[in-house]
C-alpha atoms as a PDB file:
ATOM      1  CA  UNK A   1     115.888 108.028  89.862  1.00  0.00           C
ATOM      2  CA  UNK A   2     112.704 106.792  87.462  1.00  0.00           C
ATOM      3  CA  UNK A   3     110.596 103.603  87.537  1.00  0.00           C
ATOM      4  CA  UNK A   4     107.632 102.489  86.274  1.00  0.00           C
ATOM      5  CA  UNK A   5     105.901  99.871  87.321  1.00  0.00           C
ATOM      6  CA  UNK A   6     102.352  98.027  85.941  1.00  0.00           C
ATOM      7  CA  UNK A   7     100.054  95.412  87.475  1.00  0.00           C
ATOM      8  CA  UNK A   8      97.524  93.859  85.011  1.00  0.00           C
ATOM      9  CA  UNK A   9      96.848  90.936  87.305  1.00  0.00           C
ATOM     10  CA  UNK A  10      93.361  91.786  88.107  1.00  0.00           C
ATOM     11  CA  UNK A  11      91.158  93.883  86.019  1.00  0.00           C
ATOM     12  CA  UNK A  12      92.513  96.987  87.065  1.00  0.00           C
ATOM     13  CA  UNK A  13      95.583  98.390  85.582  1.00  0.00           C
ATOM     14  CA  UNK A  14      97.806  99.793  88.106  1.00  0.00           C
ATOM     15  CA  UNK A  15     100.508 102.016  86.297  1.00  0.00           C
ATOM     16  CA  UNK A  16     102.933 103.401  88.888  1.00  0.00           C
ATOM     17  CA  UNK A  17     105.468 106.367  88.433  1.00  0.00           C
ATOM     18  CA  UNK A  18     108.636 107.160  90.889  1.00  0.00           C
ATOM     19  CA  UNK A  19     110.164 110.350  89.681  1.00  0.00           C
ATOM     20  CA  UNK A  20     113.224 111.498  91.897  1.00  0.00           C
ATOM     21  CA  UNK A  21     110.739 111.126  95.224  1.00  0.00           C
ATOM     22  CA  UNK A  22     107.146 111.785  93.343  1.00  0.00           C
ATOM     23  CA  UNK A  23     104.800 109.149  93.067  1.00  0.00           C
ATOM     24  CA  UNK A  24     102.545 109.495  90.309  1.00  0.00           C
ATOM     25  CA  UNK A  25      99.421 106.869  90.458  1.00  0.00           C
ATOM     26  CA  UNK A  26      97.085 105.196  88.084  1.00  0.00           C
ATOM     27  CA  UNK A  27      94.598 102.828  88.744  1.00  0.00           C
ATOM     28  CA  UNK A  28      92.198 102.227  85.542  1.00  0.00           C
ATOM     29  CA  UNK A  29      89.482  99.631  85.334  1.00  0.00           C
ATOM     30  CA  UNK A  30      89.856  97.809  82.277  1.00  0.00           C
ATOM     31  CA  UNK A  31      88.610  94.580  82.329  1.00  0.00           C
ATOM     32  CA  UNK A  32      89.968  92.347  79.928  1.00  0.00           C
ATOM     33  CA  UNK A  33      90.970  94.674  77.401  1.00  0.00           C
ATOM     34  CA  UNK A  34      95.157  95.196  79.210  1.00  0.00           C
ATOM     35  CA  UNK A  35      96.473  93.622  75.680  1.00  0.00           C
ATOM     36  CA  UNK A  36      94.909  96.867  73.932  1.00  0.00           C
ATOM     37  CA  UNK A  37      95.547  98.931  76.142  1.00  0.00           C
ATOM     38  CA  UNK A  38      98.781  98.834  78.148  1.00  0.00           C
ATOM     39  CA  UNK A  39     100.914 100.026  75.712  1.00  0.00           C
ATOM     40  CA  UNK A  40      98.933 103.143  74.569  1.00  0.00           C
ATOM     41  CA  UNK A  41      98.370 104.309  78.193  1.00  0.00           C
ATOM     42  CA  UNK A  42     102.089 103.810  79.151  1.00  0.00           C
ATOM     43  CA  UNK A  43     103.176 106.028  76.184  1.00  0.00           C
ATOM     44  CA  UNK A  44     100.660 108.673  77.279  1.00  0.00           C
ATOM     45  CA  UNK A  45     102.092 108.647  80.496  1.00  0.00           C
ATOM     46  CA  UNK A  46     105.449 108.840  79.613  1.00  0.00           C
ATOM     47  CA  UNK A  47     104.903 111.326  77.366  1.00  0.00           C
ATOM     48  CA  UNK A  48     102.900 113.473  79.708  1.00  0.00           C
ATOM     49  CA  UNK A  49     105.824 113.274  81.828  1.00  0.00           C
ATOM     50  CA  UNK A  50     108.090 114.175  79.113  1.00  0.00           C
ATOM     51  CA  UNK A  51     110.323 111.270  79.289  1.00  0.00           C
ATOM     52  CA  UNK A  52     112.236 109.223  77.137  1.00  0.00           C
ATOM     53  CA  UNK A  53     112.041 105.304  77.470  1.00  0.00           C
ATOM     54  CA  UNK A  54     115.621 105.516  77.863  1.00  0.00           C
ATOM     55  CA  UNK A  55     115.217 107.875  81.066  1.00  0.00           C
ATOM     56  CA  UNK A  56     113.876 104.415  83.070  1.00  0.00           C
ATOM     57  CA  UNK A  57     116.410 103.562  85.749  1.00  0.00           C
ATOM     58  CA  UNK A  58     114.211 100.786  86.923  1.00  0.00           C
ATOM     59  CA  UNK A  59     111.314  98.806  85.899  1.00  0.00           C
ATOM     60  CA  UNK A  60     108.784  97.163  88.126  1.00  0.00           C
ATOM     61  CA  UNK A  61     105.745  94.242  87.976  1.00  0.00           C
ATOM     62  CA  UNK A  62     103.402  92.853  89.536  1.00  0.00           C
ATOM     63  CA  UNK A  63     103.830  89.043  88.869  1.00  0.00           C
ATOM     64  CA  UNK A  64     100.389  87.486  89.929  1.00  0.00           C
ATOM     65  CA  UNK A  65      98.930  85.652  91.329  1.00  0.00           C
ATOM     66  CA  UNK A  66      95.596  86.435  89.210  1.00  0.00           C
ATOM     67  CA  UNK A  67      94.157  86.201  85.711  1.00  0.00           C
ATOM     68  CA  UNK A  68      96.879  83.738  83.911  1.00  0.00           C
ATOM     69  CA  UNK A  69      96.305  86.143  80.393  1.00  0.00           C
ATOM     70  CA  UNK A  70      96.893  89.482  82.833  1.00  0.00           C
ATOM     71  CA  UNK A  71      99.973  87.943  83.905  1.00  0.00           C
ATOM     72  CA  UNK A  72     101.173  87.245  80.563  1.00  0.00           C
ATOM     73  CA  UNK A  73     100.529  90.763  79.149  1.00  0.00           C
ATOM     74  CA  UNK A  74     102.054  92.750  81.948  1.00  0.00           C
ATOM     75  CA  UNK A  75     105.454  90.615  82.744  1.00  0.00           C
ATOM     76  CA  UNK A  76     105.816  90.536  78.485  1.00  0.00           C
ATOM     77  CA  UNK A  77     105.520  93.917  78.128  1.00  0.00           C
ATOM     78  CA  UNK A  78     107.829  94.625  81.344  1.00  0.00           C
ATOM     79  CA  UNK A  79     110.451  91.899  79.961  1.00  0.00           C
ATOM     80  CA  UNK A  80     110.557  93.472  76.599  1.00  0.00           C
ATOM     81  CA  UNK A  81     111.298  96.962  77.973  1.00  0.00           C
ATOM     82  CA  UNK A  82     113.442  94.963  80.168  1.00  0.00           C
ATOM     83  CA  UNK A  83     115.573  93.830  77.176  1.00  0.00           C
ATOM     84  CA  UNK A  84     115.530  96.480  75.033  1.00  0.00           C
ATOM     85  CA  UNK A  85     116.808  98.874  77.605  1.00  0.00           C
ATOM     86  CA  UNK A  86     119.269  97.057  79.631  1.00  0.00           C
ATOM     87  CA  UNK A  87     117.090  97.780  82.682  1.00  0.00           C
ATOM     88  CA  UNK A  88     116.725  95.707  85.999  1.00  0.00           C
ATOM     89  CA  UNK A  89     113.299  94.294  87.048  1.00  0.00           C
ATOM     90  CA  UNK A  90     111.904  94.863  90.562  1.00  0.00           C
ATOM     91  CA  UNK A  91     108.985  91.328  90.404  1.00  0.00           C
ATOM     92  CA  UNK A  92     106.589  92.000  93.064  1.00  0.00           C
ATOM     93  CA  UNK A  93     103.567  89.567  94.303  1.00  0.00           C
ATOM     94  CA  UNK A  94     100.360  90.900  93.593  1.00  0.00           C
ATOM     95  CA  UNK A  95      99.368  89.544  97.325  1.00  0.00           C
ATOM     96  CA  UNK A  96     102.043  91.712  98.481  1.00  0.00           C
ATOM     97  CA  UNK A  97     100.847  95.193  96.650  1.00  0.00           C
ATOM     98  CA  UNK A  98      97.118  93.947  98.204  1.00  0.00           C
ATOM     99  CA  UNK A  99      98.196  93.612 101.480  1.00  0.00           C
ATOM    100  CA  UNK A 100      99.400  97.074 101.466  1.00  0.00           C
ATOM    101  CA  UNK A 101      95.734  98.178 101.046  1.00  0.00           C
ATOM    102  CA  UNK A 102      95.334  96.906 104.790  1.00  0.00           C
ATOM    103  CA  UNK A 103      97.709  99.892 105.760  1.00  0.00           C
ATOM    104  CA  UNK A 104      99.359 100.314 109.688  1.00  0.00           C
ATOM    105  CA  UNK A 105      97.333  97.807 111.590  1.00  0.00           C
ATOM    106  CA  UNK A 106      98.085  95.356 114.045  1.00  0.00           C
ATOM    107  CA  UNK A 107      95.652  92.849 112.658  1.00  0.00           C
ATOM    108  CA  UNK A 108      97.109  89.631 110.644  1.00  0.00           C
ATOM    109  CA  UNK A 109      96.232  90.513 107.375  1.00  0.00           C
ATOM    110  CA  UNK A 110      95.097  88.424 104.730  1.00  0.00           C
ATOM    111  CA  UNK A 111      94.297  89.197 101.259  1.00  0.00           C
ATOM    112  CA  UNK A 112      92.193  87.054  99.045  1.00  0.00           C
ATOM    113  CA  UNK A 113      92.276  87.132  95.364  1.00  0.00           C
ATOM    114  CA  UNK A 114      89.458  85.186  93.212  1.00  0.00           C
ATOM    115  CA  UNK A 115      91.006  82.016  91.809  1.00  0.00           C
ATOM    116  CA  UNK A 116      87.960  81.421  90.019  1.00  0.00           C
ATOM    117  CA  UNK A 117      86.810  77.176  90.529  1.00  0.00           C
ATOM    118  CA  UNK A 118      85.990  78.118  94.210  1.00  0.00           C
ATOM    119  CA  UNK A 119      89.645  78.464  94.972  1.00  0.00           C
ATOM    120  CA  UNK A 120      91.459  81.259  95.896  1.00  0.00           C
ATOM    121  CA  UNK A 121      94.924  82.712  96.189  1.00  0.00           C
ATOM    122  CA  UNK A 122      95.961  83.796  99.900  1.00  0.00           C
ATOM    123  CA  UNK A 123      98.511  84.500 102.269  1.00  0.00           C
ATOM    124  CA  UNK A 124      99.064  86.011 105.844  1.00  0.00           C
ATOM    125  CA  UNK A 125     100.905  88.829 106.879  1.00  0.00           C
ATOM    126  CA  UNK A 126     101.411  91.054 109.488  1.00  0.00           C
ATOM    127  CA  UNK A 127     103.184  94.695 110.059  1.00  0.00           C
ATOM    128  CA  UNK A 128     106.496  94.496 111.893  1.00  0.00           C
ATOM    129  CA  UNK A 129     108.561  97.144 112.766  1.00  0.00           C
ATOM    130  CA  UNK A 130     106.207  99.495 110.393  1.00  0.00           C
ATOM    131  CA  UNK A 131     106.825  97.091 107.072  1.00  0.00           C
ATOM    132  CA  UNK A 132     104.962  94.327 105.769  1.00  0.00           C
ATOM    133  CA  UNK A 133     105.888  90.758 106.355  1.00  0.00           C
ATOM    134  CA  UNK A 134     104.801  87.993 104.907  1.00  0.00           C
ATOM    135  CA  UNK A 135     104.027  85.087 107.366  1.00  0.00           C
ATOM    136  CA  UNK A 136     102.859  82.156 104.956  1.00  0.00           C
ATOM    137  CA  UNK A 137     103.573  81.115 101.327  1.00  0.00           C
ATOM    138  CA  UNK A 138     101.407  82.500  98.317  1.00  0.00           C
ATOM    139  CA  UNK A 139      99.063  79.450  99.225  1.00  0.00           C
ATOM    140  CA  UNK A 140      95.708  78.558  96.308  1.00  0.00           C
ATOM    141  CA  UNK A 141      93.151  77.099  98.415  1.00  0.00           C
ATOM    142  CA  UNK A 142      89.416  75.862  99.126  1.00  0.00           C
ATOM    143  CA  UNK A 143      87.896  78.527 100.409  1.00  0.00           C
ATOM    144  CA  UNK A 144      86.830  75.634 103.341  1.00  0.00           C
ATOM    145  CA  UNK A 145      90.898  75.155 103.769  1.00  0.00           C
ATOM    146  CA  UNK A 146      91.373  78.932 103.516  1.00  0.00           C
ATOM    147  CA  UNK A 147      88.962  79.341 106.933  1.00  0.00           C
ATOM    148  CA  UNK A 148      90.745  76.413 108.920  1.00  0.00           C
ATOM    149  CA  UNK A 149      94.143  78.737 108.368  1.00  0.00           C
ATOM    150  CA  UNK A 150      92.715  82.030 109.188  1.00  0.00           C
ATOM    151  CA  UNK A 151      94.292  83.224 112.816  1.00  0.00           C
ATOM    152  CA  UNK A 152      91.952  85.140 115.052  1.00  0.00           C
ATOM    153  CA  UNK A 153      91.697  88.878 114.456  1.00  0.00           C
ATOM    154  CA  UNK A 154      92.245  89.245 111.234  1.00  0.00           C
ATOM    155  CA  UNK A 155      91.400  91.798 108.057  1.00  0.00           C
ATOM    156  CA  UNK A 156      90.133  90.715 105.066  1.00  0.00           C
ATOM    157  CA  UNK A 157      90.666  92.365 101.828  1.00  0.00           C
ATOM    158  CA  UNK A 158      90.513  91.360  98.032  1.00  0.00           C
ATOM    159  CA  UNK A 159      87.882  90.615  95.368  1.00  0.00           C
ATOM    160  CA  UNK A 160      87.275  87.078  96.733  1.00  0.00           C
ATOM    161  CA  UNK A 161      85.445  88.527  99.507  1.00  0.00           C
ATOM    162  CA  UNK A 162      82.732  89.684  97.081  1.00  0.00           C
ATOM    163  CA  UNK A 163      82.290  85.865  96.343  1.00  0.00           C
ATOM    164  CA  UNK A 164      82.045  84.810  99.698  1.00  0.00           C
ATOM    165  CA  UNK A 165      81.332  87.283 102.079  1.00  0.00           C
ATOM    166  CA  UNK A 166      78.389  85.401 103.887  1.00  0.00           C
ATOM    167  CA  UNK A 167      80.782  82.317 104.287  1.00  0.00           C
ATOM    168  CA  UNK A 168      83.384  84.145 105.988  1.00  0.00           C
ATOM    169  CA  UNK A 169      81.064  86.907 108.326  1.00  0.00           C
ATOM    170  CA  UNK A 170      79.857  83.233 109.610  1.00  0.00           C
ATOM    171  CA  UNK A 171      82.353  81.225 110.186  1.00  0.00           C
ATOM    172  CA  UNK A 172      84.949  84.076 111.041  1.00  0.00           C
ATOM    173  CA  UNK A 173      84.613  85.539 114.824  1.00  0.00           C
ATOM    174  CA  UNK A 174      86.904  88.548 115.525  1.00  0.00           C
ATOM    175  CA  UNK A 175      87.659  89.217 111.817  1.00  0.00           C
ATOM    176  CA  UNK A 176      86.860  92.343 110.041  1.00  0.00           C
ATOM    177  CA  UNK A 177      86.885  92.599 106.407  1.00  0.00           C
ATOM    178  CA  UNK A 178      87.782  95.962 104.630  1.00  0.00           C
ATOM    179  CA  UNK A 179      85.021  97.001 101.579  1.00  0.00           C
ATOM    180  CA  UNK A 180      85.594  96.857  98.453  1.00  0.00           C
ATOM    181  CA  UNK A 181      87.477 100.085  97.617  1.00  0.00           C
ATOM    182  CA  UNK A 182      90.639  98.348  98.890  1.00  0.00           C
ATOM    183  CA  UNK A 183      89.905  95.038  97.011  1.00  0.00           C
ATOM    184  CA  UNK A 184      92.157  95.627  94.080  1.00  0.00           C
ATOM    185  CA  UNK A 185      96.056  96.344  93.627  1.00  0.00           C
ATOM    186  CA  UNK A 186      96.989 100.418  94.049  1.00  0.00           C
ATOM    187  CA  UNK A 187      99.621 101.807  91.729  1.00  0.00           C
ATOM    188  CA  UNK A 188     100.811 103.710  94.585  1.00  0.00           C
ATOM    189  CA  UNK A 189     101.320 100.782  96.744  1.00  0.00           C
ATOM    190  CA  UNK A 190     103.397  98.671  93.810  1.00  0.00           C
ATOM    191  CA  UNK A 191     105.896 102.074  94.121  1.00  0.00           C
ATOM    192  CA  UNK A 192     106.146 101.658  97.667  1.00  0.00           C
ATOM    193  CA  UNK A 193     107.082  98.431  97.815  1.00  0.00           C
ATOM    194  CA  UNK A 194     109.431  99.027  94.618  1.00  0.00           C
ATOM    195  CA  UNK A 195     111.406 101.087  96.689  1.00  0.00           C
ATOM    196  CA  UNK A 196     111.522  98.696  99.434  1.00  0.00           C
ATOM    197  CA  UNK A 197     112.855  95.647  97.233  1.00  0.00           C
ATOM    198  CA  UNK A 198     115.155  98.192  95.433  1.00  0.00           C
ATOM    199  CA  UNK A 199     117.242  98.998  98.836  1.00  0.00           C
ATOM    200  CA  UNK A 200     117.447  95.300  99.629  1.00  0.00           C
ATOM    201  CA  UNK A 201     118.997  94.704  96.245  1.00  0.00           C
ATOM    202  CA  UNK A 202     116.146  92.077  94.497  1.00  0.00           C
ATOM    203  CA  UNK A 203     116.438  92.644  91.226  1.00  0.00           C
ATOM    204  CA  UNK A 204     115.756  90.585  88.087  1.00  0.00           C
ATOM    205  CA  UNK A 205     116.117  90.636  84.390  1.00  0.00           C
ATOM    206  CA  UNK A 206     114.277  89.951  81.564  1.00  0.00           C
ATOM    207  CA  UNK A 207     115.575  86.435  81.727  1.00  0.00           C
ATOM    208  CA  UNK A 208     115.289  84.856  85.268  1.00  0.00           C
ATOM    209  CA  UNK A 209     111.987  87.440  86.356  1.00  0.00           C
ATOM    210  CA  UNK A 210     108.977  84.337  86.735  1.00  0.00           C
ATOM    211  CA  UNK A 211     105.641  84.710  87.141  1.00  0.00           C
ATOM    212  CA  UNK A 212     103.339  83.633  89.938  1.00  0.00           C
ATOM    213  CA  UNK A 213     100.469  81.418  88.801  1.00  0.00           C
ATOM    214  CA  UNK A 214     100.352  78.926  92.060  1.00  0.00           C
ATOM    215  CA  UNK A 215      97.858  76.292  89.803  1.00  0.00           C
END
């Protein structure tokens, strides 16, 4: 079994490979440039790998939320291979792949993604039985809402912390708040949880797969 799987919601691309139980990961800072980009580094990935498009048994994406263009670039891109191959779409929040970051704790874990407008995009989970469960909806807030919701002992993780740091050290006892090398989505992570949607059977197609903006 193949999939490949991108995440141009932040400025990171994420470019994720499954090859019949290999994981091949990608993470590459590009800023704003994903519409040059993307396509040129999946081909020399595929290539390198000596695959055919038509190889791809699955296709997966991270659907936001984040930067409204990123969105745009990677779910297009996705829905065109989507269509052209006959393959199903695995959508994935981009909350979800950062919350993987936070790894086996027993903390409530809550990532934090820069919404830019002093708002940010949230939500709460918590590992259950060894998997990742999401507790609240994908949520945009104030960051003076987002610290009435925060449950004691909690991690912290995403790019938003950069912003507001200070804020949240102060008004946060108990929490802890992972640096910055887990801030950002990890190709290996999108993968992972991939696989997990693909046993439960949530699949999409270039038709009904939506984006999450939350404005």
């Amino acid at each position: 079994m193949k999939i490949l799987g991108i995440d141009t919601t932040t400025k990171f691309l994420c470019l994720g490979i499954y090859d019949n139980g290999k994981i091949y990961a990608y993470n590459l800072e590009l800023g704003k440039k994903h519409s040059t980009l993307l396509i040129p580094t999946l081909k020399r990935a595929i290539d390198t790998l000596g695959w055919q498009l038509t190889d791809i048994d699955f296709l997966a994406c991270g659907l936001g939320p984040g930067s409204f263009t990123g969105i745009r670039v990677g779910l297009a891109t996705i829905k065109g291979l989507s269509f052209a191959l006959k393959k199903p779409i695995i959508g994935i929040s981009t909350l979800d792949i950062l919350a993987k970051n936070a790894g086996q704790v027993t903390q409530f874990i809550l990532p934090i993604i820069d919404a830019k407008r002093g708002l940010i995009y949230c939500s709460i989970y918590k590992i259950k039985n060894g998997s990742l469960k999401r507790l609240a909806p994908y949520l945009l807030l104030a960051v003076n809402e987002f610290l009435k919701k925060i449950p004691k002992n909690s991690l912290i993780l995403g790019d938003a912390v950069g912003l507001y740091k200070e804020k949240l050290l102060e008004n946060l006892k108990g929490a802890s708040i992972l640096d910055s090398d887990y801030w950002y989505p990890k190709a290996h992570q999108l993968i992972t949880l991939a696989l997990e949607r693909l046993k439960e059977k949530r699949l999409s197609n270039s038709f009904n797969i939506k984006p999450i903006y939350l404005y």
